[in-house]
Protein backbone atom coordinates (compact mmCIF):
# COMPACT_ATOMS: atom_id res chain seq x y z
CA UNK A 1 55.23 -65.24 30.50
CA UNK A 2 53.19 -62.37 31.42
CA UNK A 3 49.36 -62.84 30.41
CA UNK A 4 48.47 -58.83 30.55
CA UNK A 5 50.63 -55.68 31.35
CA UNK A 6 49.68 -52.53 32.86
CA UNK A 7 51.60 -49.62 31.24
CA UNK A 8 52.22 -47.02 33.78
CA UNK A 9 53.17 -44.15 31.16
CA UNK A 10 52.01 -42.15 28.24
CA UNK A 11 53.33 -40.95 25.16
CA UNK A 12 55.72 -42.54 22.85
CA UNK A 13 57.09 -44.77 25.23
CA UNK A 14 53.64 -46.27 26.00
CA UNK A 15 52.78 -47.10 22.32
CA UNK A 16 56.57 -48.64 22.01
CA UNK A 17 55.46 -50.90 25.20
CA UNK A 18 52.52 -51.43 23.74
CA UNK A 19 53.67 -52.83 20.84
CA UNK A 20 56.62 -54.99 22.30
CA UNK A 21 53.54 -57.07 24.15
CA UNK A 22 51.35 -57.14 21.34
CA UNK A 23 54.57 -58.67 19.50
CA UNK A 24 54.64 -61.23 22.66
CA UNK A 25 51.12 -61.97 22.58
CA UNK A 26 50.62 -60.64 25.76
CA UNK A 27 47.59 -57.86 26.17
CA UNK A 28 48.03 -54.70 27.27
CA UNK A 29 46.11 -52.05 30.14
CA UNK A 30 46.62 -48.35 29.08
CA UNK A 31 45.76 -45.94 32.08
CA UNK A 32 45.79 -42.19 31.20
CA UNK A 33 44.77 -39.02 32.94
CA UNK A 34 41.51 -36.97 31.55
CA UNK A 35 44.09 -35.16 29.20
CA UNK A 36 45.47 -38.15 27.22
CA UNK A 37 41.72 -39.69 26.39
CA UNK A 38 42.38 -39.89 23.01
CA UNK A 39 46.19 -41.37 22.85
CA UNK A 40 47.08 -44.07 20.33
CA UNK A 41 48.19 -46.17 22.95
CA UNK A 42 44.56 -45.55 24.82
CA UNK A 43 43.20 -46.19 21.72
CA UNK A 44 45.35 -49.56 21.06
CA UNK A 45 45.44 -51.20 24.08
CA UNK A 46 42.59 -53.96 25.29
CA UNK A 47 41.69 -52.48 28.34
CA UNK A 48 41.92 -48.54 29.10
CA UNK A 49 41.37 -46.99 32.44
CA UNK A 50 41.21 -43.21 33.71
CA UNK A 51 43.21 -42.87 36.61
CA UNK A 52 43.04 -39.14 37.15
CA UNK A 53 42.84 -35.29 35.93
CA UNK A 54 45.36 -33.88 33.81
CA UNK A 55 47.91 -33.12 36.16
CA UNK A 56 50.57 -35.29 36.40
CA UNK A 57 50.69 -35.62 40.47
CA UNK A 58 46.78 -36.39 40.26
CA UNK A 59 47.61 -39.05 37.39
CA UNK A 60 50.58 -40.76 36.45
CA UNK A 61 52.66 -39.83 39.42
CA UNK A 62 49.45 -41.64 41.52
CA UNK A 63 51.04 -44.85 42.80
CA UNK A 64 47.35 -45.63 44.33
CA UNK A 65 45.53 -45.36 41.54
CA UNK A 66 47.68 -46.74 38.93
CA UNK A 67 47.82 -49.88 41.47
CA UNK A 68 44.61 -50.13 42.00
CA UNK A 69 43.90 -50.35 38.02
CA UNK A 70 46.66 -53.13 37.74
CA UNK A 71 44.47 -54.92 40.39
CA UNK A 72 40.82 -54.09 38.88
CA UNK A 73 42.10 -55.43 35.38
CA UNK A 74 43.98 -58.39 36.86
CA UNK A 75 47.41 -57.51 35.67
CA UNK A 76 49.79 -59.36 36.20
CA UNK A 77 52.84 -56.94 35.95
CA UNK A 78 53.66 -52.94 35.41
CA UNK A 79 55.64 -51.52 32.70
CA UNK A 80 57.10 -48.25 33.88
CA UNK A 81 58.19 -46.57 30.76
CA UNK A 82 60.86 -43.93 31.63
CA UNK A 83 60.26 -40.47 33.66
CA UNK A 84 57.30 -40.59 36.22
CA UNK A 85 57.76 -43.56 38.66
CA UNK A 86 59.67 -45.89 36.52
CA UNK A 87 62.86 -45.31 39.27
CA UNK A 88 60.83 -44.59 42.38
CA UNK A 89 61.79 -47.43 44.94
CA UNK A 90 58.70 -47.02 46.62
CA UNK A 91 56.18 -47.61 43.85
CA UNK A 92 58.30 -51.13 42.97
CA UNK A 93 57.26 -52.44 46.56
CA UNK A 94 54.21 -51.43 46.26
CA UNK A 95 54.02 -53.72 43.14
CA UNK A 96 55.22 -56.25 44.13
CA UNK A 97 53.12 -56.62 48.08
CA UNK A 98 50.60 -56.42 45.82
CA UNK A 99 51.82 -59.50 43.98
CA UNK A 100 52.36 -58.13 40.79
CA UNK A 101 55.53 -57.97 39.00
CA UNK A 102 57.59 -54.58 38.25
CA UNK A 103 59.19 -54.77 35.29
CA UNK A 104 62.36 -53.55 36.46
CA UNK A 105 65.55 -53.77 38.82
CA UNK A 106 64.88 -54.93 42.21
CA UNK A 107 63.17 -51.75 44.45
CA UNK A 108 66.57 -52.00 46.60
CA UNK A 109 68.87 -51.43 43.14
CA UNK A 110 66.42 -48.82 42.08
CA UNK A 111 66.84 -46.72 45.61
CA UNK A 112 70.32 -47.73 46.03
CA UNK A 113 71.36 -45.91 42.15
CA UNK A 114 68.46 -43.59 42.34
CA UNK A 115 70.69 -41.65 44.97
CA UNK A 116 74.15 -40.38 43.58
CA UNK A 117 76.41 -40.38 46.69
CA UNK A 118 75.46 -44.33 47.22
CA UNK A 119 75.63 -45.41 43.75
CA UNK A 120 79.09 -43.40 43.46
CA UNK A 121 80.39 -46.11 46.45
CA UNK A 122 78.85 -48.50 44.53
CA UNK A 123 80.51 -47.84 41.91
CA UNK A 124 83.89 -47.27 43.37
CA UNK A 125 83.57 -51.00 44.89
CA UNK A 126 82.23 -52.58 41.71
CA UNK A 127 85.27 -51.16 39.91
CA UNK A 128 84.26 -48.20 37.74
CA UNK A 129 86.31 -44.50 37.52
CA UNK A 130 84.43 -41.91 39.19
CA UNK A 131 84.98 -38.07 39.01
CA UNK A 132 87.22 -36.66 41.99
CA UNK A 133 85.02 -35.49 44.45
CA UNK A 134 83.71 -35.36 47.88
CA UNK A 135 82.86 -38.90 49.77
CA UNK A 136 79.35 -38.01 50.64
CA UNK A 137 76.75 -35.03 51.37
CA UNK A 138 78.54 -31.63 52.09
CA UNK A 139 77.12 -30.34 54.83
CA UNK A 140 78.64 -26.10 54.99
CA UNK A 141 79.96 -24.26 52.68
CA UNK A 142 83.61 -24.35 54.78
CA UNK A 143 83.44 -28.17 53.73
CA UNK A 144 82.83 -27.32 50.64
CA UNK A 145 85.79 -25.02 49.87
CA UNK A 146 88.47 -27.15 51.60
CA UNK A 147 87.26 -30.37 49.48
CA UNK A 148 87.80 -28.09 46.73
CA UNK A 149 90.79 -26.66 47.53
CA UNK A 150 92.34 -30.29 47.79
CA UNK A 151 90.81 -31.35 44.12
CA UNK A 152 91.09 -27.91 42.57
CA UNK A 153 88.83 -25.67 41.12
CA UNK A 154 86.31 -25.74 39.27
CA UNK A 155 84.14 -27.77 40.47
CA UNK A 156 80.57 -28.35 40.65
CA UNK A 157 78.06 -28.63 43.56
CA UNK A 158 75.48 -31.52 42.45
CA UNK A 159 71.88 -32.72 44.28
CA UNK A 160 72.07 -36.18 45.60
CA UNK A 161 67.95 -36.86 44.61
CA UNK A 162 66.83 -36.47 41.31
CA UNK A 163 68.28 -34.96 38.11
CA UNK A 164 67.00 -32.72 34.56
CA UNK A 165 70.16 -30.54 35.88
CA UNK A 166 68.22 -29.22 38.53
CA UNK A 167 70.40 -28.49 41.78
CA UNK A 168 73.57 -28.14 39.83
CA UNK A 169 75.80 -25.54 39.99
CA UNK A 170 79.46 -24.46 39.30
CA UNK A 171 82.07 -22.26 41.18
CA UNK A 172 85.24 -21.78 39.51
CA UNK A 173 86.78 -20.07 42.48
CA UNK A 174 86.91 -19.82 46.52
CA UNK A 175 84.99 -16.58 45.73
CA UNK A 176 81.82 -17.99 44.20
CA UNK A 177 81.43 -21.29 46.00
CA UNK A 178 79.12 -19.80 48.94
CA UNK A 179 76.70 -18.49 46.10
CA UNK A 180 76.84 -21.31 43.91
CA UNK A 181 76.82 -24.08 47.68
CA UNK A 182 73.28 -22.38 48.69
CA UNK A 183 71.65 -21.66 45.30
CA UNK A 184 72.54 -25.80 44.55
CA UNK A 185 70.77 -26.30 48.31
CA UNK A 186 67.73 -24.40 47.37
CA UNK A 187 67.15 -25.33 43.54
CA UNK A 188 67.55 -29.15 45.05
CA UNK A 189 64.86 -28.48 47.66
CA UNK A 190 62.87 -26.77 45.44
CA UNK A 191 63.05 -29.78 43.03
CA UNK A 192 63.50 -32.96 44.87
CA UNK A 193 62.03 -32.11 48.72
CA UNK A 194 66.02 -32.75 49.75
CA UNK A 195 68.36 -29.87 49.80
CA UNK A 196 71.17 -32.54 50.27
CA UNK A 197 74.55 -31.88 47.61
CA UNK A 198 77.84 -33.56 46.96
CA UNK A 199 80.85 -32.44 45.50
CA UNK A 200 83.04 -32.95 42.07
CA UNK A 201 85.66 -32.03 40.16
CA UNK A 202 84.13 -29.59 37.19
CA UNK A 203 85.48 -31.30 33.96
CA UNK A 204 85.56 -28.34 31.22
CA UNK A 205 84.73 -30.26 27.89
CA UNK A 206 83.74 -33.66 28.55
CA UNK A 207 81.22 -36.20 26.45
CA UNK A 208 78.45 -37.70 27.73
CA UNK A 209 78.82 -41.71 26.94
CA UNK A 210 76.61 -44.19 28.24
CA UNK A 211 76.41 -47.97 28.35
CA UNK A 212 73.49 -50.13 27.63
CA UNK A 213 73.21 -53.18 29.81
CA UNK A 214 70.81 -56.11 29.54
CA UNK A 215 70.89 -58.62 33.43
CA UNK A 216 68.85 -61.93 34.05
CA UNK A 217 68.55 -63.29 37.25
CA UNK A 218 70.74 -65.80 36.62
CA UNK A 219 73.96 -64.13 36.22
CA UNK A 220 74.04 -63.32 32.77
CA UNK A 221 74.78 -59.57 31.79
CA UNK A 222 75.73 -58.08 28.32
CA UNK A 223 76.51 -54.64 27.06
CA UNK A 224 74.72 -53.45 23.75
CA UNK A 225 77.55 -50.53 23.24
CA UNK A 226 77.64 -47.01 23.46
CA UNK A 227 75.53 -43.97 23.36
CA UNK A 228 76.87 -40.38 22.77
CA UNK A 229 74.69 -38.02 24.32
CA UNK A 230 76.79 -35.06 24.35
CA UNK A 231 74.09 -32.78 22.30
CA UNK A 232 72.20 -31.30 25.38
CA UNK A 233 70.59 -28.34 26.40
CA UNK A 234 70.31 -27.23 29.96
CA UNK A 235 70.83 -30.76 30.60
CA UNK A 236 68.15 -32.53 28.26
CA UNK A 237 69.52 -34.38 25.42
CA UNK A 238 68.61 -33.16 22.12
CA UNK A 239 70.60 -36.00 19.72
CA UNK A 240 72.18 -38.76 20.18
CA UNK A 241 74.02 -41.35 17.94
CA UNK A 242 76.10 -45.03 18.41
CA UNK A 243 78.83 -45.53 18.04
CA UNK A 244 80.15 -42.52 19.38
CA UNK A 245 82.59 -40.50 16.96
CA UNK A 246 84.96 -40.28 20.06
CA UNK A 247 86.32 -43.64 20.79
CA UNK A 248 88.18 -46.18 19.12
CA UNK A 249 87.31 -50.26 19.51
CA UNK A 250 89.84 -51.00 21.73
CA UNK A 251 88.48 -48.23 24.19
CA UNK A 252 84.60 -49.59 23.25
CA UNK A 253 85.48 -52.59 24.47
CA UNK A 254 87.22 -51.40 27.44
CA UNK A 255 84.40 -49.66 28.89
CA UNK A 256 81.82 -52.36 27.62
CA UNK A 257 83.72 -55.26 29.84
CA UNK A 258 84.34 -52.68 32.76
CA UNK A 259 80.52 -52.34 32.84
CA UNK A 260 79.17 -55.86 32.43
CA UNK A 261 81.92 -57.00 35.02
CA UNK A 262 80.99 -54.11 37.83
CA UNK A 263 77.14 -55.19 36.82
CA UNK A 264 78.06 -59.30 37.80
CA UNK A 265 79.76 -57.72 40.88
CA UNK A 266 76.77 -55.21 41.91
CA UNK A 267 74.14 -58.03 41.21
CA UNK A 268 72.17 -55.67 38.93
CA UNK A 269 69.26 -57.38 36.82
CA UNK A 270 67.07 -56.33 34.03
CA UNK A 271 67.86 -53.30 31.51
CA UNK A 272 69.83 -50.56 32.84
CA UNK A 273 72.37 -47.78 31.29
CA UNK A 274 75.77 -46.57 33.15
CA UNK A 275 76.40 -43.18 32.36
CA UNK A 276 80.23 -41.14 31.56
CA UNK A 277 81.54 -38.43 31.45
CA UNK A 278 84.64 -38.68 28.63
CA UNK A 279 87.21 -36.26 28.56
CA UNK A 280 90.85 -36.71 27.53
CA UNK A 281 90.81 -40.93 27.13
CA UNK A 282 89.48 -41.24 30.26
CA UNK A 283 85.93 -42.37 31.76
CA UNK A 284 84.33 -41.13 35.04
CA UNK A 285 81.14 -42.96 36.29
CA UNK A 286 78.32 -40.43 36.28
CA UNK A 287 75.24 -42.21 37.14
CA UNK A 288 73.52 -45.23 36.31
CA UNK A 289 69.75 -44.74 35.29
CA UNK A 290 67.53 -48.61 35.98
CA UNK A 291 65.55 -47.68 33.53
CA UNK A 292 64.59 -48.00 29.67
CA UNK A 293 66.26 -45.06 28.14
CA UNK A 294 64.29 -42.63 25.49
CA UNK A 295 67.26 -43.05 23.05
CA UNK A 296 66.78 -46.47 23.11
CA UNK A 297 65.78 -47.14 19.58
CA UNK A 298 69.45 -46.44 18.43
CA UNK A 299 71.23 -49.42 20.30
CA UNK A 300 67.88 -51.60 18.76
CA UNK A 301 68.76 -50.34 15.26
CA UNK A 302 72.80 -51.35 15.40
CA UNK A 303 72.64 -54.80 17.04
CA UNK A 304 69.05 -56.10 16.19
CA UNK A 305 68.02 -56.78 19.71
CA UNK A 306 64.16 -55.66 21.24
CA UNK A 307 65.63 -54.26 24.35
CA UNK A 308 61.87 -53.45 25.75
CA UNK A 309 61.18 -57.20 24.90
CA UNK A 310 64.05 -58.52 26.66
CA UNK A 311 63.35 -56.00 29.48
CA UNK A 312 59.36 -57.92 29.89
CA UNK A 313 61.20 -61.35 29.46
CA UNK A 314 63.52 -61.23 31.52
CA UNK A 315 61.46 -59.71 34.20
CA UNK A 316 58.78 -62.52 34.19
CA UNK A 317 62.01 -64.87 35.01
CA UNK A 318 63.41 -65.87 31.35
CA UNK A 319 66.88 -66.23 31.00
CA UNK A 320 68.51 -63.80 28.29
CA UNK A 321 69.61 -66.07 26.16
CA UNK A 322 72.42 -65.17 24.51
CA UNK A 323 75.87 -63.70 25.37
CA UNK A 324 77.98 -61.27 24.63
CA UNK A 325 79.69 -62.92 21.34
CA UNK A 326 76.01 -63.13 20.07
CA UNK A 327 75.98 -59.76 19.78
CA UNK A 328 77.13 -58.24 16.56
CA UNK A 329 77.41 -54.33 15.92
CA UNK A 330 75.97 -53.32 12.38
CA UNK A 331 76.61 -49.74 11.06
CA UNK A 332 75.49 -46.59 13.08
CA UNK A 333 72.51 -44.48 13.87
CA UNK A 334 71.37 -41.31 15.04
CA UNK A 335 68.04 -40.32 17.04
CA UNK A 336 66.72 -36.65 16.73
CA UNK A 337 64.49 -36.11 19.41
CA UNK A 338 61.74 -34.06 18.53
CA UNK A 339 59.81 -31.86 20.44
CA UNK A 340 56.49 -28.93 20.34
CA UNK A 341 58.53 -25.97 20.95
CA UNK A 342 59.66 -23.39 19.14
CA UNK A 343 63.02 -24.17 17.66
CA UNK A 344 64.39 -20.50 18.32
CA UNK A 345 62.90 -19.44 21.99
CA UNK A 346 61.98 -23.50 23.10
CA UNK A 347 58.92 -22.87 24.99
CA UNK A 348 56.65 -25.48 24.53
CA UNK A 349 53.45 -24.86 22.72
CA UNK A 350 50.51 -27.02 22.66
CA UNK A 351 47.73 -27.22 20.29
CA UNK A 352 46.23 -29.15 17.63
CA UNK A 353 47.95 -30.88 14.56
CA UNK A 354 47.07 -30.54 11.38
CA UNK A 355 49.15 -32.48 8.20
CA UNK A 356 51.06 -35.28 9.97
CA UNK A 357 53.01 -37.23 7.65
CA UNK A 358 55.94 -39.27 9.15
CA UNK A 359 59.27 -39.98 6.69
CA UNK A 360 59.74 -43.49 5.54
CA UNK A 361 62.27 -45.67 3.50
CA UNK A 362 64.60 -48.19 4.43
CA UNK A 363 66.59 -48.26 8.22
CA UNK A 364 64.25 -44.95 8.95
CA UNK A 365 62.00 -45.19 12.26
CA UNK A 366 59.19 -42.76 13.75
CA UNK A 367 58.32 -43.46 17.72
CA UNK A 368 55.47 -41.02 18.24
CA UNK A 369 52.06 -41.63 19.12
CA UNK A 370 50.38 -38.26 17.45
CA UNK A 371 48.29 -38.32 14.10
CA UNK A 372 46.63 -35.36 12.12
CA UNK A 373 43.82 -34.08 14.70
CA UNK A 374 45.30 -34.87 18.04
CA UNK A 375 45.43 -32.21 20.78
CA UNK A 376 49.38 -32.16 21.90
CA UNK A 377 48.29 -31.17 25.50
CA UNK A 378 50.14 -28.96 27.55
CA UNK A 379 50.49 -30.67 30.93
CA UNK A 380 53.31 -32.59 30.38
CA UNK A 381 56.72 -33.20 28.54
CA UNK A 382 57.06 -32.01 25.01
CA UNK A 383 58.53 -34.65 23.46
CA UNK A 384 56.00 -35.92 20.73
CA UNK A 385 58.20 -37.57 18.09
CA UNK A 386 61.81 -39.44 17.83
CA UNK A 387 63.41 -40.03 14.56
CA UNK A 388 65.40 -42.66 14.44
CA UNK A 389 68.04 -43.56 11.52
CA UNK A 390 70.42 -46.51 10.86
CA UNK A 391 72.87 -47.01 8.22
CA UNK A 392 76.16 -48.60 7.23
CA UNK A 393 78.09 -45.39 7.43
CA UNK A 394 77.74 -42.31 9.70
CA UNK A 395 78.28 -39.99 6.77
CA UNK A 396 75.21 -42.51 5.14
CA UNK A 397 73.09 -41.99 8.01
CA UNK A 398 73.77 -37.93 7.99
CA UNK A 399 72.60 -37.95 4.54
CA UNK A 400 69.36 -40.31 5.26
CA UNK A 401 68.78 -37.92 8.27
CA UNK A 402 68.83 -35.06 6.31
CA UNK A 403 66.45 -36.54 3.41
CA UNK A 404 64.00 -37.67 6.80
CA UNK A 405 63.88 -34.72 8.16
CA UNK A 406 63.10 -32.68 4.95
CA UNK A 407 60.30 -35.08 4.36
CA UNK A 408 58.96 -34.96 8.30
CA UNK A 409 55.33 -33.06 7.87
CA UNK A 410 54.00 -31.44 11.21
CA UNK A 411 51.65 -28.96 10.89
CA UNK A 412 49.63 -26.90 13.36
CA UNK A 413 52.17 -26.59 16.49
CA UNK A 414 55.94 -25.42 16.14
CA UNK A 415 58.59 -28.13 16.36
CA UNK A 416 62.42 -28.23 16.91
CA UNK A 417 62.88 -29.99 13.43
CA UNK A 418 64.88 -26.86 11.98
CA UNK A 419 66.73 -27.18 14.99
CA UNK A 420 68.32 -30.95 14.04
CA UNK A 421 68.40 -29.31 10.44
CA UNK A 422 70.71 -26.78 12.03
CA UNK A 423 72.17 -29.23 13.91
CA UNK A 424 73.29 -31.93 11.29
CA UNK A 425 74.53 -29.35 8.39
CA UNK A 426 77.64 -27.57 11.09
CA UNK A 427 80.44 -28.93 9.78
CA UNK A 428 81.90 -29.50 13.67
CA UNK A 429 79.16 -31.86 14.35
CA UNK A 430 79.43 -33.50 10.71
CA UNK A 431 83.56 -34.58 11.84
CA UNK A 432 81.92 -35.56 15.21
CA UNK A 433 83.88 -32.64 17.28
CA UNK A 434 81.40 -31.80 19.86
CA UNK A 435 81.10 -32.81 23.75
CA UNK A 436 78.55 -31.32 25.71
CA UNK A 437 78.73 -27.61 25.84
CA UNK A 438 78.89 -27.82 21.98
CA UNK A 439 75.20 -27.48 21.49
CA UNK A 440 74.74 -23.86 24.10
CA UNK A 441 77.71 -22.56 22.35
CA UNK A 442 76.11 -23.04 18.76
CA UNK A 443 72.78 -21.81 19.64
CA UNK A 444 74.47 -18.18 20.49
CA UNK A 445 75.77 -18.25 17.13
């Protein structure tokens, strides 16, 4: 086992790292740029180093520096978090010729999903439905329209790098597909360096399911069930909940043995989530993110298991120890993610907090690392809290939910807790009929 881990992140995420080692016995480096000085997880860890000014390209986006503080401490391995290098291939081999361990995929898996078009083939040979689409980059707008022609319209024009629903864009007709080709070219150059796009079939009112997945290195691979993530806006998921309200066991377990058995095929170790689109009983591979997802917390709360824990163990070369009939599926939960923005306009607002009091009881969980007097700065993502909720029922867990999020105290910066108030009392989302343009549609209301 690991004797001390850098944690290449902030936020949340870092505390919830943080803690998993501390759990493990193992101790902890917390780097953080000039801006995040006073974080809990700064303020927790045993060893804390500055690795740069507030900016996020001069901190935590600084392969250099964040390696050369794993190497000044004498870390033996690098928690990515999520977000900021935690799936850049090139920052795992750095890692590791340095001969420390990155607690993560392999940096070949983590370049070889990290681009869509190759970890579509992947997926195709590994056995998993994919969307209708084109077979690689489109190269002209002429390519563009006959690949459409032949799948029908609409369809939507998709970056190959990166995600956040930047380079995206739909054309619902020969007409608009030369706009909607080159504005998808230059938001994806704008946003990943690469103006490169693919093609798919436009799917109208689909879900957003995804798959947890846990992978030793000695063949072993489970699936911790479902995710529905179909509450987004423009892209970023706002709520999320397992089991999802849309499928039935016998399709759970379809899609759960699909996965683990395309997994085995691929060779894929450590944690990792396959992401769906769901429309109509049937599943198309979106993308696979080799990662620790933020909406973790929710598959912890159902099945008991310390996915970041198993993540670090399996990583410094422990088998996972148990298999899928181990696992056992207890009740459902909800995470409202909740950010410093203003719940009507959702521009992000900084500033100080004042009352901070965090809702308690039993099966309720808080992931945040702020506390009455801390600065929220403005410099990076505005997630500062997740509220997490488990219960037997889903109707139970709505109504635990509800009574958390009327006792949730955050004073001194505007938050997007009305918004999951909103959210939770529509009697659509109460029956569970939403997908993923539900949430746009009910803000115009």
């Amino acid at each position: 086992m690991f004797e001390k881990v850098l944690i290449a992140n902030r936020g949340e995420i870092a505390l919830r790292i943080h803690r998993a080692c501390r759990e493990m016995g193992i101790k902890t480096v917390a780097v953080h740029s000039t801006a995040d000085a006073d974080a809990m997880h700064v303020k927790l860890a045993d060893e804390a180093v500055c690795i740069g000014p507030a900016a996020a390209k001069d901190s935590y986006l600084n392969k250099a520096a964040i390696i050369s503080a794993a190497v000044m401490t004498g870390a033996d391995a690098i928690h990515p978090g999520y977000g900021f290098l935690s799936e850049n291939a090139e920052f795992a081999e750095m890692v590791e010729a340095h001969g420390i361990t990155f607690i993560g995929p392999s940096p070949e898996m983590i370049r070889l999903l990290g681009d869509k078009i190759s970890a579509k083939k992947m997926a195709l040979d590994a056995g998993l439905p994919v969307v209708p689409g084109s077979d690689g980059a489109v190269q002209s707008v002429a390519e563009a329209q006959e690949i459409a022609e032949k799948i029908g319209y609409p369809v939507i024009i998709k970056a190959t790098a990166g995600g956040g629903g930047k380079g995206m864009k739909i054309a619902r007709s020969a007409d608009e597909m030369q706009e909607a080709f080159e504005l998808a070219q230059k938001e994806a150059l704008n946003a990943f360096g690469n103006d490169s796009v693919y093609l798919e079939k436009y799917l109208e009112n689909p879900r957003h399911i995804e798959v947890q997945v846990l992978a030793d290195n000695y063949g072993h691979v489970v699936h911790l069930g479902e995710r529905d993530c179909s509450l987004q806006r423009n892209h970023q998921k706002v709520l999320e909940e397992t089991p999802s309200p849309a499928l039935n066991p016998e399709q759970r377990q379809q899609i759960g043995e699909i996965v683990v058995n395309a997994m085995k095929k691929i060779g894929y170790t450590n944690v990792g989530t396959v992401e769906f689109l769901y429309e109509n009983g049937q599943f198309y591979f979106l993308e696979m993110n080799t990662r620790v997802q933020v909406e973790h917390p929710i598959t912890e709360a159902v099945t008991g298991i310390d996915i970041v824990r198993d993540q670090i163990r399996i990583s410094s070369g422990a088998a996972l120890g148990y298999e899928q009939a181990d696992i056992r599926f207890n009740g459902y939960a909800m995470d409202c993610r909740i950010n410093a923005e203003d719940p009507n306009t959702f521009i992000p607002r900084a500033g100080t907090i004042g009352q901070w009091h965090t809702p308690g009881g039993l099966d309720v969980r808080v992931d945040s690392e702020m506390y009455a007097g801390y600065t929220v700065p403005p410099n990076y993502d505005s997630l500062i809290a997740k509220l997490i909720v488990h219960g037997r029922t889903r109707n139970g867990v709505l109504m635990r939910l509800r009574r958390s999020l009327e006792e949730f105290v955050i004073e001194g910066i505007p938050t997007t807790i009305p918004l999951h108030q909103r959210i939770i009392s529509d009697p659509e989302f109460i029956d569970g009929q939403y997908n993923i343009h539900w949430l746009e549609k009910f803000l115009r209301k």
